[in-house]
N, C-alpha and C. Protein backbone atom coordinates (compact mmCIF):
# COMPACT_ATOMS: atom_id res chain seq x y z
N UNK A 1 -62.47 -3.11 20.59
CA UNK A 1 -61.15 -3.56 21.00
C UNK A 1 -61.23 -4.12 22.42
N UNK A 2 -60.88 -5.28 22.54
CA UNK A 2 -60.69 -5.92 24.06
C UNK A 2 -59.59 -5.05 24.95
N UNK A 3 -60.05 -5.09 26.09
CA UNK A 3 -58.63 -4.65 27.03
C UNK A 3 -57.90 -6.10 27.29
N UNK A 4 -56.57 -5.15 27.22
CA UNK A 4 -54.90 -5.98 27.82
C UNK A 4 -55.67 -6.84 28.89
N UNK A 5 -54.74 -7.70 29.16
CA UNK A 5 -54.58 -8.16 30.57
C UNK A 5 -53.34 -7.86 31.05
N UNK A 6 -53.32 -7.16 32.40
CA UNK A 6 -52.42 -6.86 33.17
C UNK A 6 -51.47 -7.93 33.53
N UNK A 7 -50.43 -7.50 33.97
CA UNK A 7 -49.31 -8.97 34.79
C UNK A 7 -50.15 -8.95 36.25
N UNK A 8 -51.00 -8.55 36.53
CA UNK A 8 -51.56 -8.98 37.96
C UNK A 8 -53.12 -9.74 37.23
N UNK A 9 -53.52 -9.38 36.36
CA UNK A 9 -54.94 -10.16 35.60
C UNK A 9 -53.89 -11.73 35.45
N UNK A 10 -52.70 -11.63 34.39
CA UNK A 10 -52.26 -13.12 34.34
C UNK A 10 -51.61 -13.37 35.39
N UNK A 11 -51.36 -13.12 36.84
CA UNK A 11 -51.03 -13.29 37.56
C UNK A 11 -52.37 -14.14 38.69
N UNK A 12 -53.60 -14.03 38.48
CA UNK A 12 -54.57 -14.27 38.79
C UNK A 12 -54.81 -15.95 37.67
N UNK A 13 -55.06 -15.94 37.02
CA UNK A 13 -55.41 -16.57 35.78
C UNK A 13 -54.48 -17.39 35.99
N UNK A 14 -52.71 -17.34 36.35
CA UNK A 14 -51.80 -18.62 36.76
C UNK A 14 -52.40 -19.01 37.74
N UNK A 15 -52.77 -18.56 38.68
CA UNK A 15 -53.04 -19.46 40.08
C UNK A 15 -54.34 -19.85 40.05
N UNK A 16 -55.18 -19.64 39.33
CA UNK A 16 -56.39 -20.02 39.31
C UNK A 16 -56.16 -21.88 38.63
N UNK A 17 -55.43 -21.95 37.14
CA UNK A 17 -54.72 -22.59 36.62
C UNK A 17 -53.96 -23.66 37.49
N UNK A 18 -53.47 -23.36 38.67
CA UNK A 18 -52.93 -24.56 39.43
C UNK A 18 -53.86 -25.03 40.81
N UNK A 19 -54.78 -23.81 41.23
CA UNK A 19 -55.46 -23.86 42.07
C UNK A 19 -56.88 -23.44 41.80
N UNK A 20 -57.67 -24.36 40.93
CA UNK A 20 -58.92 -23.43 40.47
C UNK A 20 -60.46 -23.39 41.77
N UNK A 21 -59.89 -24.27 42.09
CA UNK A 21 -61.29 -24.39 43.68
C UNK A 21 -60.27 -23.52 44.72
N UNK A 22 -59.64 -22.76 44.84
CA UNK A 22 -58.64 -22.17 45.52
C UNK A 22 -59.80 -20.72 45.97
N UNK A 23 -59.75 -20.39 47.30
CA UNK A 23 -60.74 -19.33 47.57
C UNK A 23 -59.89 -17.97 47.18
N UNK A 24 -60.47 -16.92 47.45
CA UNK A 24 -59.65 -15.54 47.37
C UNK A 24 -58.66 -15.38 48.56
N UNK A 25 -59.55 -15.65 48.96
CA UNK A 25 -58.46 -15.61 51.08
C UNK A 25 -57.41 -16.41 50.65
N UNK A 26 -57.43 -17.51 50.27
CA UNK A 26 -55.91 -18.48 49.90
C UNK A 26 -55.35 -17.34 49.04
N UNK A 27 -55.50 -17.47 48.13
CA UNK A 27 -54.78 -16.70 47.12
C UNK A 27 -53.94 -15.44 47.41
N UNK A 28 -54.82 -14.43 48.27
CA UNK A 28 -54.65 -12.77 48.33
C UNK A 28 -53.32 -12.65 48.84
N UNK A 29 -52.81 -13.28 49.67
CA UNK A 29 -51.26 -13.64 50.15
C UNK A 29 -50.50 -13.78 49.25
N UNK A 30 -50.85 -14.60 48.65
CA UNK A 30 -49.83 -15.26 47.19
C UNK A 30 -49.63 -14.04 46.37
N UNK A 31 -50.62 -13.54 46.14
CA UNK A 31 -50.65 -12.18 44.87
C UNK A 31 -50.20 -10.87 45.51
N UNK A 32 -50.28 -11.39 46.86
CA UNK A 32 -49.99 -9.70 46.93
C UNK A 32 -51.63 -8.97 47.04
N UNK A 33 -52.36 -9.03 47.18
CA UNK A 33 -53.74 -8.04 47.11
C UNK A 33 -55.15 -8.95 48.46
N UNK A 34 -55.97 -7.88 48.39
CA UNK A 34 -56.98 -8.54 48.90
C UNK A 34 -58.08 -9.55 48.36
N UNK A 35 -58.26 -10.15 49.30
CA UNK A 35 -59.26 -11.37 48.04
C UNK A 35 -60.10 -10.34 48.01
N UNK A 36 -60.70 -9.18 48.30
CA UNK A 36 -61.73 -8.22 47.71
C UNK A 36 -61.24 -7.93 46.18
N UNK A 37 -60.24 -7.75 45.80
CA UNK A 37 -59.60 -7.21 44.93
C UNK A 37 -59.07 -8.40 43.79
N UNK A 38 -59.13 -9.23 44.03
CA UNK A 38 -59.09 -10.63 43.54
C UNK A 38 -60.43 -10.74 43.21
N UNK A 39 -61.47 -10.98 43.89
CA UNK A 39 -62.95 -11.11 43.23
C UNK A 39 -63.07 -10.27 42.67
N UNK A 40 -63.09 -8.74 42.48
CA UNK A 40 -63.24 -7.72 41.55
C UNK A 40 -62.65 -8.32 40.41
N UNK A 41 -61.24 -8.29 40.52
CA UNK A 41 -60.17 -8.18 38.92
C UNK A 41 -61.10 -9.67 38.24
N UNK A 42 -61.52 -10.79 39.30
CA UNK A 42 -62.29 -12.11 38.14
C UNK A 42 -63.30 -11.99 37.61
N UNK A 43 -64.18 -10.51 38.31
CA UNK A 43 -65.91 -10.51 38.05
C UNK A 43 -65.33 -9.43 36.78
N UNK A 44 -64.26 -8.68 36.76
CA UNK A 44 -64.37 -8.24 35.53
C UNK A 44 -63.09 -8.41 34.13
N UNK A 45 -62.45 -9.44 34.45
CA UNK A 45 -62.22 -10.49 33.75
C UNK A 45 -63.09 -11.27 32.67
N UNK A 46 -63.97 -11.58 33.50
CA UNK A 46 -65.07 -12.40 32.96
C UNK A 46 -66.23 -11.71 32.40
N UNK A 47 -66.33 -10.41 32.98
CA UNK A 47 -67.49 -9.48 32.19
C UNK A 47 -67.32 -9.13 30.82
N UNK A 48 -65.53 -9.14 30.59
CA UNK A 48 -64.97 -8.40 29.82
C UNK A 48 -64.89 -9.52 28.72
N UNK A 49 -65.27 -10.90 29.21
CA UNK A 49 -65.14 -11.97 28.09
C UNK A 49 -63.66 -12.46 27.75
N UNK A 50 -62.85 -12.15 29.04
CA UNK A 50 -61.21 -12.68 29.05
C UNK A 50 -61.04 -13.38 29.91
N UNK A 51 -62.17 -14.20 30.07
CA UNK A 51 -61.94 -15.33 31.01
C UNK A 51 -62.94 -15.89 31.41
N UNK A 52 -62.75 -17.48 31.36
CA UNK A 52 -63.98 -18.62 31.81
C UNK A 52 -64.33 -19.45 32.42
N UNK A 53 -65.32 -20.49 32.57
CA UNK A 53 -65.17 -21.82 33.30
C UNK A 53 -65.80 -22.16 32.21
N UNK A 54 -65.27 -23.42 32.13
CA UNK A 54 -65.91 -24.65 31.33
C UNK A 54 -66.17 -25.33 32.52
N UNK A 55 -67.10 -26.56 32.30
CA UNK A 55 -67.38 -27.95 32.82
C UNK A 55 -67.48 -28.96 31.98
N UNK A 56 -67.64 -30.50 32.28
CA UNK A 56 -67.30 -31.08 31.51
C UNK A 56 -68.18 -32.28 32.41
N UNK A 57 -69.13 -33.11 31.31
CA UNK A 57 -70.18 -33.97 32.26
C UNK A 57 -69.23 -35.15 33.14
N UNK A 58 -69.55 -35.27 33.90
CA UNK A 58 -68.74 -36.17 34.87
C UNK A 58 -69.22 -37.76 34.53
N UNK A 59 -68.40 -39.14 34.24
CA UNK A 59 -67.91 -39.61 33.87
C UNK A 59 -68.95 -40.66 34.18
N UNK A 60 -69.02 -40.75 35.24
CA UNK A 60 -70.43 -41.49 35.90
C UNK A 60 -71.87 -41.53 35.28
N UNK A 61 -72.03 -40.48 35.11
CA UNK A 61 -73.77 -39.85 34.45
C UNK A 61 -73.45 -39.93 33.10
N UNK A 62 -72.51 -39.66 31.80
CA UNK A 62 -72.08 -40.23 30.67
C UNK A 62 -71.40 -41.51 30.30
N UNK A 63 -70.87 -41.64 31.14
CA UNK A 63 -70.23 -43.07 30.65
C UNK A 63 -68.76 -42.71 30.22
N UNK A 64 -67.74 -43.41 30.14
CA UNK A 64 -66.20 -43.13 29.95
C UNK A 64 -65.44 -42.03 28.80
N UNK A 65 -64.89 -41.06 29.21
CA UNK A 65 -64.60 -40.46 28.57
C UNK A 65 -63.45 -39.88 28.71
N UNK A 66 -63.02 -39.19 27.84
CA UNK A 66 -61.46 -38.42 27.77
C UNK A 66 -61.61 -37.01 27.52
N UNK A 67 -61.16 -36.26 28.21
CA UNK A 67 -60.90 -34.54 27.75
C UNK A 67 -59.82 -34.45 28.20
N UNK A 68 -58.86 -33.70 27.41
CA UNK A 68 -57.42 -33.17 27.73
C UNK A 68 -57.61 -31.82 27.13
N UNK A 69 -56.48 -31.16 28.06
CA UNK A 69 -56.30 -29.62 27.90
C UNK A 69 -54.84 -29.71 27.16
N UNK A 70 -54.29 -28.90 26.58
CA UNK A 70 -53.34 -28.85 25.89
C UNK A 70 -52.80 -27.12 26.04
N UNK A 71 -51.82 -27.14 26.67
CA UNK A 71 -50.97 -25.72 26.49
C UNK A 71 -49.98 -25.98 26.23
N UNK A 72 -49.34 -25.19 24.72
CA UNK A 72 -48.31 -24.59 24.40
C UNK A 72 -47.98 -23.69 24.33
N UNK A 73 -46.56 -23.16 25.25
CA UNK A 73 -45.81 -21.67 25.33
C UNK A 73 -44.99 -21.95 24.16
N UNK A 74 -44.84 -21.08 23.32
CA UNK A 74 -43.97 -20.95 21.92
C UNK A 74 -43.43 -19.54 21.76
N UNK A 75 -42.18 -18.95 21.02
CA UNK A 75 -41.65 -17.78 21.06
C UNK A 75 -43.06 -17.37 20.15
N UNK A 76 -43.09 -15.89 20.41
CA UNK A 76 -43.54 -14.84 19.48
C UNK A 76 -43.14 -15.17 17.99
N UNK A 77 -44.25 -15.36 16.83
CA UNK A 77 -43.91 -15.57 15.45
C UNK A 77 -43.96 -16.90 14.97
N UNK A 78 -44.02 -17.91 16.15
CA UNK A 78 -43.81 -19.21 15.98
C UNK A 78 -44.95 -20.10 15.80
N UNK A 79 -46.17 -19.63 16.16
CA UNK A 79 -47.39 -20.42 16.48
C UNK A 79 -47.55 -21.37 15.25
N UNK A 80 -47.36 -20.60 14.00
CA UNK A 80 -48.01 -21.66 12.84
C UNK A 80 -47.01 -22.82 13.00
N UNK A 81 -45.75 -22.89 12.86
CA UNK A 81 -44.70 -23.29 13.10
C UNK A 81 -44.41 -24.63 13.81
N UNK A 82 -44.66 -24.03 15.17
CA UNK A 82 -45.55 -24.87 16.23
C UNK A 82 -46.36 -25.92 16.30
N UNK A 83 -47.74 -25.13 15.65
CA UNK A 83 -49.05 -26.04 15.77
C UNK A 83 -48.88 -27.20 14.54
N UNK A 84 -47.91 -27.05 13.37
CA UNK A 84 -47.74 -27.82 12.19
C UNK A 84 -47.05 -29.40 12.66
N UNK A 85 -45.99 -28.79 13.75
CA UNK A 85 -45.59 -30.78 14.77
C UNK A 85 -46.41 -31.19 14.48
């Protein structure tokens, strides 16, 4: 069984999301905690396999390309619903 994520784990995970090159020192203000405590909650985030980095080859060294991210927030119950648009 995976562990929850806390409202301070997705509280981490939003700001990473708008600010992902964003250091801990920026952040620790924002959240409320120490960036010590911020690098902990990501090193085990990520140990735990609830969280990642992708990369994606840069555009130059492949040649032209497209990647888009796609998030949808939908009520609870709705996903199939949803994803069928």
């Amino acid at each position: 069984m995976q562990p929850e994520l806390s409202e301070a784990d997705l509280a981490l995970v939003h700001a990473l999301q708008h600010r992902p090159r964003a250091a801990w020192s920026e952040l620790a203000p924002v959240l409320g905690v120490s960036a010590a405590t911020l690098a902990a909650r990501w090193h085990r985030l990520r140990a735990d396999g609830l969280s990642w980095v992708t990369a994606y080859p840069v555009a130059v060294v492949t040649g032209p390309s497209l990647v888009a991210l796609v998030e949808v927030d939908c009520a609870a119950g709705t996903v199939t619903e949803v994803s069928t648009r």
